[in-house]
N, C-alpha and C. Protein backbone atom coordinates (compact mmCIF):
# COMPACT_ATOMS: atom_id res chain seq x y z
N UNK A 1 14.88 -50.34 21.01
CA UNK A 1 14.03 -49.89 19.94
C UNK A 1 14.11 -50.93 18.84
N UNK A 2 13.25 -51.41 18.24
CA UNK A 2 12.55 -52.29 17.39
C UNK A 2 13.36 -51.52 16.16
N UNK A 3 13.64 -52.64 14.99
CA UNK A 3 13.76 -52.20 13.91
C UNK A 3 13.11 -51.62 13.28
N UNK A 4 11.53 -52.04 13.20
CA UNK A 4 10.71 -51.39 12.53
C UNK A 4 10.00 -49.64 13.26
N UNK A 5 10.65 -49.54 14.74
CA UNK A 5 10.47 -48.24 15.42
C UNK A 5 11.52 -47.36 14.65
N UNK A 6 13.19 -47.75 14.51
CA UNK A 6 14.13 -46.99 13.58
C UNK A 6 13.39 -46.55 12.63
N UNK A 7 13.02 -47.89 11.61
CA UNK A 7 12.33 -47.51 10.88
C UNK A 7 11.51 -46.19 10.64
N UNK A 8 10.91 -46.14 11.11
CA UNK A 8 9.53 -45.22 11.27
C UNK A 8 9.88 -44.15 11.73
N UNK A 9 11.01 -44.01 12.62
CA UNK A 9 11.13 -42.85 12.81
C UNK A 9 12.71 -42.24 11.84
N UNK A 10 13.03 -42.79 10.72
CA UNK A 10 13.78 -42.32 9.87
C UNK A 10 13.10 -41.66 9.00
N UNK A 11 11.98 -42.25 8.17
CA UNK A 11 11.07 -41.95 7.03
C UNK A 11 10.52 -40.70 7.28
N UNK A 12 9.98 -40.70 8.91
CA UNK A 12 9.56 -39.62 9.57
C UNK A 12 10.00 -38.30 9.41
N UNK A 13 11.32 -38.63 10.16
CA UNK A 13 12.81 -37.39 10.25
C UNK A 13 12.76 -36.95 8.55
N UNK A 14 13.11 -37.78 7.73
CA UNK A 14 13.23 -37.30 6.18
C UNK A 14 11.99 -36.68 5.82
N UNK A 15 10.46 -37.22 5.95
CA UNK A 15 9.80 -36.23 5.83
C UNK A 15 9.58 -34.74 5.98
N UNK A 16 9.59 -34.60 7.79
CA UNK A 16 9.77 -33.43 8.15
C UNK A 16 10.81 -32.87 7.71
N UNK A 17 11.74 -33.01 7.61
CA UNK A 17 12.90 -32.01 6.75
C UNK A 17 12.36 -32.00 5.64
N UNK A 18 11.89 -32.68 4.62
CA UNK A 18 11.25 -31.93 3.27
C UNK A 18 10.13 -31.26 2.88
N UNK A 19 9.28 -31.26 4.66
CA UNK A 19 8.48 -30.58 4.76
C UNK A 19 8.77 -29.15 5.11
N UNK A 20 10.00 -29.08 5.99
CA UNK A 20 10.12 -27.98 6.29
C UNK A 20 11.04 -27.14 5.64
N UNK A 21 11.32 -27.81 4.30
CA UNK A 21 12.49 -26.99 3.14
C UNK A 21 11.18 -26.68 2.36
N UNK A 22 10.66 -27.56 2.50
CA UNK A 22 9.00 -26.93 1.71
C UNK A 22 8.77 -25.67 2.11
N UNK A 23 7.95 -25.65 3.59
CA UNK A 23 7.52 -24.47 3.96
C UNK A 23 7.86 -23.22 4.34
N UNK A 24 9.92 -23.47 4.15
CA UNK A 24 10.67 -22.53 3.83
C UNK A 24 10.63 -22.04 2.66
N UNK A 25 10.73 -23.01 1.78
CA UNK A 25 10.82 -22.10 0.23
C UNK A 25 9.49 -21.45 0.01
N UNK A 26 8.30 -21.89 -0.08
CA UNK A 26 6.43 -20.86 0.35
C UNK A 26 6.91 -19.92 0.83
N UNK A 27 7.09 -19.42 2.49
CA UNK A 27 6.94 -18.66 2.93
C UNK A 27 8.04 -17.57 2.24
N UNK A 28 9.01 -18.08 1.71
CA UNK A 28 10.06 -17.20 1.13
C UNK A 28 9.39 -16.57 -0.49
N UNK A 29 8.83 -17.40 -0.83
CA UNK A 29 8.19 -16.85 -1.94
C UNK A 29 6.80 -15.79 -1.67
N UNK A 30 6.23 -16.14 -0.59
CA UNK A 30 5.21 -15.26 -0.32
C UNK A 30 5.41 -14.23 0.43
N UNK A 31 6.60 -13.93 0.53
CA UNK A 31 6.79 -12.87 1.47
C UNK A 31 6.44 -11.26 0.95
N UNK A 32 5.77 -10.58 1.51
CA UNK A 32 5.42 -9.40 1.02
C UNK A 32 6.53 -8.65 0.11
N UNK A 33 6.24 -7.81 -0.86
CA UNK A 33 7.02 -7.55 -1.35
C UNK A 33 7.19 -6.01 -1.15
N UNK A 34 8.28 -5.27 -0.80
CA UNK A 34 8.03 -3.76 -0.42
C UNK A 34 7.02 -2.79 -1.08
N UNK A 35 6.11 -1.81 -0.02
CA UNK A 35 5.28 -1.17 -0.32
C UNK A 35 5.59 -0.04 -0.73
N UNK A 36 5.71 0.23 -2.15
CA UNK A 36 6.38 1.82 -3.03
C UNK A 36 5.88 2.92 -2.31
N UNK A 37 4.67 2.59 -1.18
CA UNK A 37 4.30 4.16 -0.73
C UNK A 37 4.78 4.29 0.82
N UNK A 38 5.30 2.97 1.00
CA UNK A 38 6.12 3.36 2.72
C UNK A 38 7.21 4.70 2.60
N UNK A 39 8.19 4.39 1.14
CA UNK A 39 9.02 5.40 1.23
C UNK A 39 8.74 7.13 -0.17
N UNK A 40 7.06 6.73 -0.48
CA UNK A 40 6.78 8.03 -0.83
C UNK A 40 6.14 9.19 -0.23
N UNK A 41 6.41 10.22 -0.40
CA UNK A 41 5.12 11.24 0.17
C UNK A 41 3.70 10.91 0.24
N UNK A 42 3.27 10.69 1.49
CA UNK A 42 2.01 10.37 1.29
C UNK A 42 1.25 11.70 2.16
N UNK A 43 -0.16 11.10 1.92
CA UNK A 43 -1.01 12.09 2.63
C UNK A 43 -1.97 11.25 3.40
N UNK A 44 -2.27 11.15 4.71
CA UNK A 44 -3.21 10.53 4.91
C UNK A 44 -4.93 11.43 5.55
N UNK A 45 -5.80 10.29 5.42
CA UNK A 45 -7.20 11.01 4.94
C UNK A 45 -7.48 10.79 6.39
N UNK A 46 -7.99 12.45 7.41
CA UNK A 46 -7.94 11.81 8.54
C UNK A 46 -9.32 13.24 9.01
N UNK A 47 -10.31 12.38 9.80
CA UNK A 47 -11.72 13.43 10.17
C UNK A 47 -11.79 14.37 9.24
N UNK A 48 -12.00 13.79 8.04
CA UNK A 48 -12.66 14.36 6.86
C UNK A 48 -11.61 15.39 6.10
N UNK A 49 -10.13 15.49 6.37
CA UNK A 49 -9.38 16.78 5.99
C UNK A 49 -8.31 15.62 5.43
N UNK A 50 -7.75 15.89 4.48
CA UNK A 50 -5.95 15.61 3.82
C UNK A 50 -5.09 15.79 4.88
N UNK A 51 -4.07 15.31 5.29
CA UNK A 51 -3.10 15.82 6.25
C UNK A 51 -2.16 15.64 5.40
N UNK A 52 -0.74 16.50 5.23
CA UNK A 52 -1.12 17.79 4.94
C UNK A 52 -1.81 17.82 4.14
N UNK A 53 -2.62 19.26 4.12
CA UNK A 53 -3.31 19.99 2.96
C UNK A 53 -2.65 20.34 1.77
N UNK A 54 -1.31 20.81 1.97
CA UNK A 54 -0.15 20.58 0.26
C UNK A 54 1.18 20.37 1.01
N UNK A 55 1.40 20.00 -0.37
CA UNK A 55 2.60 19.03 -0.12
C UNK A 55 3.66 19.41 -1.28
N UNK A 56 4.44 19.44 -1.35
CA UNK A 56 5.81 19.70 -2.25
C UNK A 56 6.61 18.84 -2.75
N UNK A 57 6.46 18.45 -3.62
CA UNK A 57 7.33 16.89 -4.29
C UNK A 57 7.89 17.40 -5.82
N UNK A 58 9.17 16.44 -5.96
CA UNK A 58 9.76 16.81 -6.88
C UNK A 58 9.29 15.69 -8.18
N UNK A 59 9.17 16.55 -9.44
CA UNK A 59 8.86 15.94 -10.84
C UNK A 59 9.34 14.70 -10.52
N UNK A 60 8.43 13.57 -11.31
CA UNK A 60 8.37 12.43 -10.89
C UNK A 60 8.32 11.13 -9.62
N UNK A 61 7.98 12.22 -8.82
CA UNK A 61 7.79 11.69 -7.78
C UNK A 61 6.47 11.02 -7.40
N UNK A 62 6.04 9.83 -6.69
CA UNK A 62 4.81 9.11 -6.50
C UNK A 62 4.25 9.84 -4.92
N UNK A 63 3.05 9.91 -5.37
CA UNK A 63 2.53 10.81 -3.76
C UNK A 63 1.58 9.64 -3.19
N UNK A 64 1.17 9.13 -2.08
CA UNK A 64 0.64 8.32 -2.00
C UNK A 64 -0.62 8.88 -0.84
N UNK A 65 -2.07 8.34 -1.01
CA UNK A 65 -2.82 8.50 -0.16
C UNK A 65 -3.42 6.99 0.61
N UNK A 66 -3.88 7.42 2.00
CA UNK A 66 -4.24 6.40 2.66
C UNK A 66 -5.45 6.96 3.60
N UNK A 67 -6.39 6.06 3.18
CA UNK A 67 -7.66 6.64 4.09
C UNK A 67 -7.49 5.94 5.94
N UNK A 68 -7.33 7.18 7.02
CA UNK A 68 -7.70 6.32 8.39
C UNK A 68 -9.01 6.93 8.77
N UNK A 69 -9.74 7.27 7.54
CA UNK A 69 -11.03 7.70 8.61
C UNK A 69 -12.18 6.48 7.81
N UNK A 70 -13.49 5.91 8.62
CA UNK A 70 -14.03 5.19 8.82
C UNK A 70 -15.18 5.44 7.58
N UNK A 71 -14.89 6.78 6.82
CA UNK A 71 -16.25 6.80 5.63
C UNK A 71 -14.96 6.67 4.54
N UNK A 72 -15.89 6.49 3.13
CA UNK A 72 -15.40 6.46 1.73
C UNK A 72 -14.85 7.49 1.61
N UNK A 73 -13.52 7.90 1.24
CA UNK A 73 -13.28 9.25 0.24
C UNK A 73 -12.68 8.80 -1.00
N UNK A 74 -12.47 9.50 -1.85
CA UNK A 74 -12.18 9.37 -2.86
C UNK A 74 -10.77 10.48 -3.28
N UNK A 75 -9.94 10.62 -4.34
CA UNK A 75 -9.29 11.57 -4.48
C UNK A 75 -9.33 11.67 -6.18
N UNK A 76 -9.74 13.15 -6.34
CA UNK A 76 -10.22 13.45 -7.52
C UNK A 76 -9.39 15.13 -8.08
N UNK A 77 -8.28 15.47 -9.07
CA UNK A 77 -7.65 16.30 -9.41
C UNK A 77 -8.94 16.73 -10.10
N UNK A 78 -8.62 18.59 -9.66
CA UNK A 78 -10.19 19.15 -9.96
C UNK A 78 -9.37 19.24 -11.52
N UNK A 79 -8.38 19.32 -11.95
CA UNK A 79 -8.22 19.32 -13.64
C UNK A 79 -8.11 18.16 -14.58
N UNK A 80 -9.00 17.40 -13.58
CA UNK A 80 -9.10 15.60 -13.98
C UNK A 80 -8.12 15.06 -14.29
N UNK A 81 -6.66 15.37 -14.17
CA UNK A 81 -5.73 14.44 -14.26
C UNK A 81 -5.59 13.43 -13.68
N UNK A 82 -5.97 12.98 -12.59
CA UNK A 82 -6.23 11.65 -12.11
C UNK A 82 -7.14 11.72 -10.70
N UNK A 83 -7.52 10.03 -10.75
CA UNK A 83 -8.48 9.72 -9.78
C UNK A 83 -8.48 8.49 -9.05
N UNK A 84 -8.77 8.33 -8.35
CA UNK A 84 -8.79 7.51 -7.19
C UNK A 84 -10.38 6.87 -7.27
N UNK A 85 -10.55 5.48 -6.74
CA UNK A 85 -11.35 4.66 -6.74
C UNK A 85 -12.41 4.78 -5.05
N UNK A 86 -13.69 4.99 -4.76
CA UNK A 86 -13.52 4.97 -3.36
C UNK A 86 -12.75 4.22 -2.22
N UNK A 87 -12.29 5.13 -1.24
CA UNK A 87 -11.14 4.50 -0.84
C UNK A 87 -11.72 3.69 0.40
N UNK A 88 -12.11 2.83 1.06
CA UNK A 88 -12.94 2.43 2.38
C UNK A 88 -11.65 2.53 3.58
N UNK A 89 -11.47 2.33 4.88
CA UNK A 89 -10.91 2.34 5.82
C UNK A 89 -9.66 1.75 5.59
N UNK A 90 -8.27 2.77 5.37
CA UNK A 90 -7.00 1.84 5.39
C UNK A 90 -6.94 1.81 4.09
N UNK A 91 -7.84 2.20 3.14
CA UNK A 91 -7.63 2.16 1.34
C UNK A 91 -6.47 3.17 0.89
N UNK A 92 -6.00 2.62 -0.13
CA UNK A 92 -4.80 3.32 -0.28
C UNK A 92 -4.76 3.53 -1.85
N UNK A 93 -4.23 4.61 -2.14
CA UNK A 93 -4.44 5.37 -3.48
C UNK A 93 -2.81 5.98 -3.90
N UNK A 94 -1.79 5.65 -5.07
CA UNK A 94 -0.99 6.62 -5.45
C UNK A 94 -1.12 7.08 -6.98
N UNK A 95 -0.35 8.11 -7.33
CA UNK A 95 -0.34 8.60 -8.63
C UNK A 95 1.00 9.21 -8.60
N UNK A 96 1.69 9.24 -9.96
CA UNK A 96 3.00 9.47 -10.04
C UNK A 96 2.92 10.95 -11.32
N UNK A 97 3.78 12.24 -10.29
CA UNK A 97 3.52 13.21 -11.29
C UNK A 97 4.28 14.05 -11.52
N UNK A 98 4.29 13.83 -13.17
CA UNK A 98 5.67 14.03 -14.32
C UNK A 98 5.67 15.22 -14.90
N UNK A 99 4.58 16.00 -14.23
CA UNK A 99 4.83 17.01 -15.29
C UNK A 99 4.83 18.34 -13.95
N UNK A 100 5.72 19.56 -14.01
CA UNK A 100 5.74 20.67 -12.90
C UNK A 100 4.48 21.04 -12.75
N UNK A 101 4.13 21.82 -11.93
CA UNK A 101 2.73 22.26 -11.82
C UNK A 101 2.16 22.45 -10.56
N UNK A 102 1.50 22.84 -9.74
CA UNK A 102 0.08 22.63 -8.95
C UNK A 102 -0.83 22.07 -9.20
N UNK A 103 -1.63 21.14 -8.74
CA UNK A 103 -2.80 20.15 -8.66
C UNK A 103 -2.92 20.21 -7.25
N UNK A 104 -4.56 20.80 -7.83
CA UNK A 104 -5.64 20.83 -6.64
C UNK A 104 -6.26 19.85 -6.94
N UNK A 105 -6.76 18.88 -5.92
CA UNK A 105 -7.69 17.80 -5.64
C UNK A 105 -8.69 18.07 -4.38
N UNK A 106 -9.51 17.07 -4.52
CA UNK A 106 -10.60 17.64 -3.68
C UNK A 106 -10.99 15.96 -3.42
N UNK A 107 -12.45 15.25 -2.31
CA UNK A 107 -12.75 14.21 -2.40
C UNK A 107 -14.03 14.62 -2.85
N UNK A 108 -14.52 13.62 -3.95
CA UNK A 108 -15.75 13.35 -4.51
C UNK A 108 -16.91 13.84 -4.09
N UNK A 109 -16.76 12.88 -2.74
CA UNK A 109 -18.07 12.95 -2.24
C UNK A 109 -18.31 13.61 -1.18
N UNK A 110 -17.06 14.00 -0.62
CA UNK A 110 -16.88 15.55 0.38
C UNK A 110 -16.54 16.32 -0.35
N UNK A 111 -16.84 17.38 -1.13
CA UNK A 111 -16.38 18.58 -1.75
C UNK A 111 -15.26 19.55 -0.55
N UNK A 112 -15.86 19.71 0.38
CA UNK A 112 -14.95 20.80 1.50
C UNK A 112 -13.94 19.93 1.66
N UNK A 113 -13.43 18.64 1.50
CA UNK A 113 -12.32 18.38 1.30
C UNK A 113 -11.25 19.19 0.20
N UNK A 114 -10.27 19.39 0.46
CA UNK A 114 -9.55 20.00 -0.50
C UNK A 114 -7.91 19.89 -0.07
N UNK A 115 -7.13 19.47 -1.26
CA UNK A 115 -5.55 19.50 -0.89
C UNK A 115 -4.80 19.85 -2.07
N UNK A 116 -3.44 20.39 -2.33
CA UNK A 116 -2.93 20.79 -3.31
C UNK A 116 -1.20 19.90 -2.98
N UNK A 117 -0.81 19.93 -4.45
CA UNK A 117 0.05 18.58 -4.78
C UNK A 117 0.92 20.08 -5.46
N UNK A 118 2.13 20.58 -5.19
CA UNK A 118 3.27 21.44 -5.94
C UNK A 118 4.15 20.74 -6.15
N UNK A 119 4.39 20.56 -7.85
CA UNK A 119 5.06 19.67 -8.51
C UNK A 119 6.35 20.92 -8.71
N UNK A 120 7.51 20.62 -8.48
CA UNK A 120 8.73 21.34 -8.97
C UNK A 120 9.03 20.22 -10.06
């Protein structure tokens, strides 16, 4: 091997290693960061119904919704305490709730949708 082949393949070798401390430190920085509703109560939106229909969570707890059905729903507290944006396929919606109570919600644009949230 030629000096100038060493060569070339030193500069090389040092590259790729600072390429690949590069594309270690990126991918380490872009790494997803945990999803707050993997480990909350959720409900998911499934052939037009809430699954479950109510649910029992304790004060301050985050409830999370996730649409798997293929139209828009929305989630709307019929005492307007909060609302949800239309949700499209896989859309995902939470709200965090601080105060005891029952909250009935319903979807927007399906009314016969209907689910209830019992806050202890």
């Amino acid at each position: 091997m030629s000096l100038i082949e060493r060569s070339w393949l030193r500069k090389t070798g040092a590259r790729l290693g600072a390429a690949l401390t590069l594309a270690t430190a990126l991918g380490a920085a872009a790494a997803p960061s945990v999803d707050p509703l993997q480990s909350a109560p959720s409900i998911r939106i499934e052939n037009f119904r809430f699954e479950p229909s109510e649910i029992v969570v304790e004060r301050g707890s985050t409830v999370g919704w996730v649409n798997r059905d293929e139209e828009i729903h929305t989630i709307l507290a019929v005492d307007g305490s909060f609302s949800s944006p239309g949700l499209d396929t896989d859309g995902r919606y939470a709200h965090e709730f601080d105060a005891p109570g029952t909250y009935t919600y319903r979807c927007a644009l399906h009314p016969q949708m209907k689910g209830t949230i019992v806050v202890r």
